[in-house]
C-alpha atoms as a PDB file:
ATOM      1  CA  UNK A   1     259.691 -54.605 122.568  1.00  0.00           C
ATOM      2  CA  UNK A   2     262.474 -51.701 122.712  1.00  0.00           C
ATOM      3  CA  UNK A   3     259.931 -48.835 124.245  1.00  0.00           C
ATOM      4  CA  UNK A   4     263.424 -46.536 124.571  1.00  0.00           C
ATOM      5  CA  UNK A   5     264.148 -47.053 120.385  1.00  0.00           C
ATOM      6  CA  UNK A   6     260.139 -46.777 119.651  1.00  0.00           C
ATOM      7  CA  UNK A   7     260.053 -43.131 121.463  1.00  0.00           C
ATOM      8  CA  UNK A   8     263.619 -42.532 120.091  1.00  0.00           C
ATOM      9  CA  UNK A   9     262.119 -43.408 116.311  1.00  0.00           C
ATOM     10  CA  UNK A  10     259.098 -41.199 117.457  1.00  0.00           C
ATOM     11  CA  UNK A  11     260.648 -38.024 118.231  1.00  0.00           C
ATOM     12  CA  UNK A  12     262.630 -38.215 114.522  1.00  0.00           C
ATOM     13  CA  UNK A  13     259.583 -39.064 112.709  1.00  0.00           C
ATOM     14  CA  UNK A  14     257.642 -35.782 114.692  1.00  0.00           C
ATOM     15  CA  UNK A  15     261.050 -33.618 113.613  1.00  0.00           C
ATOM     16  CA  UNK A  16     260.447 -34.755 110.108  1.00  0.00           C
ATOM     17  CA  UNK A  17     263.497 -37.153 109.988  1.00  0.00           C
ATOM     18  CA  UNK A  18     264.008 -39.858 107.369  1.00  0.00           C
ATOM     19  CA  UNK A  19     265.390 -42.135 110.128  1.00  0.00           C
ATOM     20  CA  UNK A  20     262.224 -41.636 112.096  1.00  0.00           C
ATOM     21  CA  UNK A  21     259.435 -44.312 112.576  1.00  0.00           C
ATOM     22  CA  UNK A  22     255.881 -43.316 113.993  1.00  0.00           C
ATOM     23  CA  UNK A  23     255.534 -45.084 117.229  1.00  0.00           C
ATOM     24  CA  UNK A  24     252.110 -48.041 116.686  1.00  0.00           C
ATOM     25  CA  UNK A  25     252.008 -49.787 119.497  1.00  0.00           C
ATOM     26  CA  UNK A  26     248.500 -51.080 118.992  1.00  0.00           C
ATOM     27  CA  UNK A  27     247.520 -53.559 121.196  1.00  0.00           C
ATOM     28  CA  UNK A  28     251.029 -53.123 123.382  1.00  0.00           C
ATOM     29  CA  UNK A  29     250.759 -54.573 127.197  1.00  0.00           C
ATOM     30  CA  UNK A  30     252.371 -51.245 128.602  1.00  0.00           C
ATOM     31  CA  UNK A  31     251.263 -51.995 132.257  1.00  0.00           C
ATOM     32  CA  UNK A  32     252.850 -49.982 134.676  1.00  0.00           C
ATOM     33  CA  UNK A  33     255.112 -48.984 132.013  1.00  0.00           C
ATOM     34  CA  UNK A  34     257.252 -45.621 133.053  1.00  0.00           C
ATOM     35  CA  UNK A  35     256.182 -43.211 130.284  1.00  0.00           C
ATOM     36  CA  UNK A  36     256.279 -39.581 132.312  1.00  0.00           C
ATOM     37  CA  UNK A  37     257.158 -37.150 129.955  1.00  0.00           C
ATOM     38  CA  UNK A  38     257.823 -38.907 126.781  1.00  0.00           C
ATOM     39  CA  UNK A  39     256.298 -37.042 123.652  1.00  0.00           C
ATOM     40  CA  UNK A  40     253.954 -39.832 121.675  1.00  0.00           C
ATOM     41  CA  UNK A  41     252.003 -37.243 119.756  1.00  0.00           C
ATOM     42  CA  UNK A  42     250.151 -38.537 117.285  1.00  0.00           C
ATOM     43  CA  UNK A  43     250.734 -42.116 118.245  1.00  0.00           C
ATOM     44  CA  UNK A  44     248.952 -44.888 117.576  1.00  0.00           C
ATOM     45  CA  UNK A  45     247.987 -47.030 120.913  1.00  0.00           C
ATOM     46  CA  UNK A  46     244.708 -47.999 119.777  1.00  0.00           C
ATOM     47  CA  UNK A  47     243.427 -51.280 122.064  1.00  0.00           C
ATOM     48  CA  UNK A  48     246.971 -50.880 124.729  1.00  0.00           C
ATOM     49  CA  UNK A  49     246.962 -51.837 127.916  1.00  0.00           C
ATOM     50  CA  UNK A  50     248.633 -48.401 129.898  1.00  0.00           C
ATOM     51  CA  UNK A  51     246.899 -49.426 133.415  1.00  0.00           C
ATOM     52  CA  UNK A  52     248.830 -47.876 136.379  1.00  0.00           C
ATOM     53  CA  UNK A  53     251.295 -46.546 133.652  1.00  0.00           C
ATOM     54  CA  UNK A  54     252.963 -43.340 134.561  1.00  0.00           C
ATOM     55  CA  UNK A  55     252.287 -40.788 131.587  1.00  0.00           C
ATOM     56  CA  UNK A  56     252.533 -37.600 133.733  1.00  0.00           C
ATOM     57  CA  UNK A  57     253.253 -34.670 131.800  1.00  0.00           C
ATOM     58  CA  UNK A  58     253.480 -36.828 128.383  1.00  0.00           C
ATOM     59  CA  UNK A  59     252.301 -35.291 124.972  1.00  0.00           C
ATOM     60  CA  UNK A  60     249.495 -37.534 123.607  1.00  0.00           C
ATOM     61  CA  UNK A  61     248.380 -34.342 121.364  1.00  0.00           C
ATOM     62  CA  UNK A  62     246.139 -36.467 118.598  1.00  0.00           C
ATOM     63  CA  UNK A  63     247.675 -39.792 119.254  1.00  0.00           C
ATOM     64  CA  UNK A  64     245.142 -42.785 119.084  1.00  0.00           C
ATOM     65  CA  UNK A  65     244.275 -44.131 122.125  1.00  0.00           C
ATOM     66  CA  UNK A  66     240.775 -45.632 121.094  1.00  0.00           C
ATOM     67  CA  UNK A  67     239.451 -48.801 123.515  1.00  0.00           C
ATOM     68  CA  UNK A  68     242.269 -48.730 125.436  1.00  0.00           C
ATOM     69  CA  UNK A  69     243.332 -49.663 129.159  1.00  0.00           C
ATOM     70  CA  UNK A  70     244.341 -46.953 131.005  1.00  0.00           C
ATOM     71  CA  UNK A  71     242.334 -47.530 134.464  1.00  0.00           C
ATOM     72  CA  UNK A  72     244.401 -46.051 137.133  1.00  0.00           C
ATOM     73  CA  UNK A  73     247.463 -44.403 134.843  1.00  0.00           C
ATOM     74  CA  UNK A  74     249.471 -41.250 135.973  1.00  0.00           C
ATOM     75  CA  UNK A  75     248.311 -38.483 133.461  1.00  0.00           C
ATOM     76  CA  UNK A  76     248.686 -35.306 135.466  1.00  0.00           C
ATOM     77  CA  UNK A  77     249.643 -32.635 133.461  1.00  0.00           C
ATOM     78  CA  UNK A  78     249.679 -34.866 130.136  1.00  0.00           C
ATOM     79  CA  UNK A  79     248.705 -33.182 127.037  1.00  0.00           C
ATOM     80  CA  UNK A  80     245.919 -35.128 125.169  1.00  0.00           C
ATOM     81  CA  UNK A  81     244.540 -32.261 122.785  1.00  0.00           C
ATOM     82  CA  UNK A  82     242.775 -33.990 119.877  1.00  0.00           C
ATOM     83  CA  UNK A  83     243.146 -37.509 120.925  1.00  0.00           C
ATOM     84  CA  UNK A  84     241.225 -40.247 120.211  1.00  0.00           C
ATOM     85  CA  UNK A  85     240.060 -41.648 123.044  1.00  0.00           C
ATOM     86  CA  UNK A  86     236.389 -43.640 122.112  1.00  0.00           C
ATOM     87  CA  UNK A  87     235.669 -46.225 124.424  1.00  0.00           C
ATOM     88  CA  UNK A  88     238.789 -45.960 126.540  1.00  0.00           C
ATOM     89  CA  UNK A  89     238.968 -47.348 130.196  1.00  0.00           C
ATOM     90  CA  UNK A  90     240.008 -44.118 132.352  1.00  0.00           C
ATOM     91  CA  UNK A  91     238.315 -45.590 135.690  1.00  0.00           C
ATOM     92  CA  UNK A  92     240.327 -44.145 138.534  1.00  0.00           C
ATOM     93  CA  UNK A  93     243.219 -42.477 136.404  1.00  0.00           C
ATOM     94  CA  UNK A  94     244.767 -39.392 137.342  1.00  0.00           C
ATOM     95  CA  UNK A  95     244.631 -36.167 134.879  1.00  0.00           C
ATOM     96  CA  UNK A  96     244.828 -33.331 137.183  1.00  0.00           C
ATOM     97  CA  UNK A  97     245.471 -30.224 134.939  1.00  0.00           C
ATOM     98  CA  UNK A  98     245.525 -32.332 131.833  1.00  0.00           C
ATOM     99  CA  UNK A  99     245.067 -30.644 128.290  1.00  0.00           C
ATOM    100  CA  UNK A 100     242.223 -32.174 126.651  1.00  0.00           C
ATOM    101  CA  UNK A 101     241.156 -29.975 124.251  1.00  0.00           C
ATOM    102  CA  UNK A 102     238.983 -31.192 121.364  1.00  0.00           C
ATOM    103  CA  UNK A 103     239.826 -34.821 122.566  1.00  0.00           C
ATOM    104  CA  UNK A 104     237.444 -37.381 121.860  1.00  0.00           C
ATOM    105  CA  UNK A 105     236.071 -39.039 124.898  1.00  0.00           C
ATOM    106  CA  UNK A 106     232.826 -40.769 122.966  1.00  0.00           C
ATOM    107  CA  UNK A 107     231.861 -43.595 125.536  1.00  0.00           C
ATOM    108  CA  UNK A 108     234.795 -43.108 127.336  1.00  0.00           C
ATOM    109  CA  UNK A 109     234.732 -44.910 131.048  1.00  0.00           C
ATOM    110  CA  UNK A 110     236.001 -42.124 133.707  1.00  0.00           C
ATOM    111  CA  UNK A 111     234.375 -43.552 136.841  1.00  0.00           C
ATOM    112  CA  UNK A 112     235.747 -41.995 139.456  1.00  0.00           C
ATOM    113  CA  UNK A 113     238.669 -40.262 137.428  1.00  0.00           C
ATOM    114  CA  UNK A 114     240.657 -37.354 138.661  1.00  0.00           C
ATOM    115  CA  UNK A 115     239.777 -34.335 136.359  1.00  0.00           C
ATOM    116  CA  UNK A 116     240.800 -31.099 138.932  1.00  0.00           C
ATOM    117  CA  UNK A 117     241.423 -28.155 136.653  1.00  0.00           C
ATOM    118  CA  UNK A 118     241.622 -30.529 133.418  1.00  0.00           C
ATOM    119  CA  UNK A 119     241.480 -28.515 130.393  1.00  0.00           C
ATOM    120  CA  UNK A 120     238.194 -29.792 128.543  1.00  0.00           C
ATOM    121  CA  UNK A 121     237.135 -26.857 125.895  1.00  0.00           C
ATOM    122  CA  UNK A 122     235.670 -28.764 123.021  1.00  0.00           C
ATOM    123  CA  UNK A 123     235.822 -32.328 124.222  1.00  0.00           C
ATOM    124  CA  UNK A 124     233.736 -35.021 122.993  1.00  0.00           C
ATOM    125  CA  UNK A 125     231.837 -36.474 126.524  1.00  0.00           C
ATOM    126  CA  UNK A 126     228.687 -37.624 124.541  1.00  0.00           C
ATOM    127  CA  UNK A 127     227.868 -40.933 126.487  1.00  0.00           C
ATOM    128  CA  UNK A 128     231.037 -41.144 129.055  1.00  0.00           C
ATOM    129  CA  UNK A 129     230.651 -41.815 132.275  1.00  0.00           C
ATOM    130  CA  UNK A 130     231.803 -39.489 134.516  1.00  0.00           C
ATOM    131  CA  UNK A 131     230.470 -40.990 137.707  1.00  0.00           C
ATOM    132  CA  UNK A 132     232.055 -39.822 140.786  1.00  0.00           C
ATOM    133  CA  UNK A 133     234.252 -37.927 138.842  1.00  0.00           C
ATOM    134  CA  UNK A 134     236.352 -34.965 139.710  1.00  0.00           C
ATOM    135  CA  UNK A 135     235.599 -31.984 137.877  1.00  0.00           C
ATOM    136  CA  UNK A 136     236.968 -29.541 140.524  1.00  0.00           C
ATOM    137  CA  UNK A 137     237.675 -26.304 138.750  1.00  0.00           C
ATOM    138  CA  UNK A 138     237.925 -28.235 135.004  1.00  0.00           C
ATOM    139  CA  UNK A 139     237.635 -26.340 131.943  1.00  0.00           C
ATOM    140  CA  UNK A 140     234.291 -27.885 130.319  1.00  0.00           C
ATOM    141  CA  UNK A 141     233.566 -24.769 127.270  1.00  0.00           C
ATOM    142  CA  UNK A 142     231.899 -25.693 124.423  1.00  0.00           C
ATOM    143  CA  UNK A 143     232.585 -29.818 125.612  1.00  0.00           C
ATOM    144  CA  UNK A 144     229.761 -31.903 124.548  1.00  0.00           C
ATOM    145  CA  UNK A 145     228.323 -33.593 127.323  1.00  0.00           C
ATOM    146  CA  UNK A 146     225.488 -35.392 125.644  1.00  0.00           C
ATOM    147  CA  UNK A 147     223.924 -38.634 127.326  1.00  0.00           C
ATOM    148  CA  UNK A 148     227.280 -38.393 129.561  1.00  0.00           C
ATOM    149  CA  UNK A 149     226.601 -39.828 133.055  1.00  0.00           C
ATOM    150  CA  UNK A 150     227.571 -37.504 135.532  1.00  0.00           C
ATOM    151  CA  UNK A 151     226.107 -39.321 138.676  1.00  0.00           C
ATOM    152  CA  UNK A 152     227.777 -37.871 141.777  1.00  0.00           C
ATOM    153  CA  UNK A 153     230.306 -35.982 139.826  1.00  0.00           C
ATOM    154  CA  UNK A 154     232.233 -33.212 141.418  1.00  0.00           C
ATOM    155  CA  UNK A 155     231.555 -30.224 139.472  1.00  0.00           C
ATOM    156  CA  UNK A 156     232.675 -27.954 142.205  1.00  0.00           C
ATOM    157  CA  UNK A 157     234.194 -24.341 140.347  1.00  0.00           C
ATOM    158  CA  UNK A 158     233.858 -25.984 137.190  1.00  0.00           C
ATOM    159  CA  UNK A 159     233.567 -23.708 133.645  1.00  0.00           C
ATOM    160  CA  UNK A 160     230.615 -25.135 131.851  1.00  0.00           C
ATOM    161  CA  UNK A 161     229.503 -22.226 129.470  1.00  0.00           C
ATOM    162  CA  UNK A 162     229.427 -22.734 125.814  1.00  0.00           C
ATOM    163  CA  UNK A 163     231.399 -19.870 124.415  1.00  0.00           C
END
């Protein structure tokens, strides 16, 4: 798999480019793979396996990313606004000051993921768990946290209201 022509195919499909090719990498073993700051918006990685991949500072805005592995991935600063993330594995991952805005974190597993000052305004946490989280300073308006499982979670300076 050519991950450098994928992205390249990626960012002329996003431009509007005949030569361009949206990136599906469904199912992809992406382990570990170095993928800070490459722009996969709207992707589809639905069922990949991204554990202890480095996506810092990536945009994920509304890529799919449904069931899959990212347990212990980089994704500080990464922007996931309106992704699809339903039943993904974020256990121990990283995404301090991420943009999740509107994402969709449905059964979602973030045990003991790194959330400090995440941007979650309109997120989907209905049934995650969020045990030992950290929610230091995160954005949580209007996020649905329905039947989430916050057990020990840091909520320290955290915006919760609904407006």
């Amino acid at each position: 798999m050519n991950i450098p022509k994928i992205l390249e195919d990626h960012v002329l499909w996003l431009r509007g480019d005949p030569a361009g090719k949206r990136a599906i990498l469904a199912g992809a073993d992406l382990a570990g793979a170095d993928l800070a700051g490459a722009d996969l918006a709207s992707a589809n990685l639905t069922g990949a396996n991204l554990s202890e991949a480095d996506l810092a500072d990536a945009n994920l805005a509304d890529a799919i990313l449904a069931s899959a592995n990212l347990s212990g991935a980089i994704l500080s600063g990464a922007i996931l606004a309106g992704a699809n993330l339903t039943s993904t594995n974020l256990r121990r991952a990283n995404l301090t000051s991420a943009i999740l805005t509107e994402a969709n974190l449905r059964r979602a597993n973030l045990f003991s993921a790194d959330l400090k000052g995440a941007n979650l305004s309109g997120a989907i946490l209905a049934s995650a768990n969020l045990t030992d989280a950290n929610l230091t300073d995160a954005i949580l308006r209007r996020a649905n946290l329905s039947e989430a499982n916050l057990t020990s979670a840091n909520l320290t300076g955290a915006i919760l209201d609904r407006r």
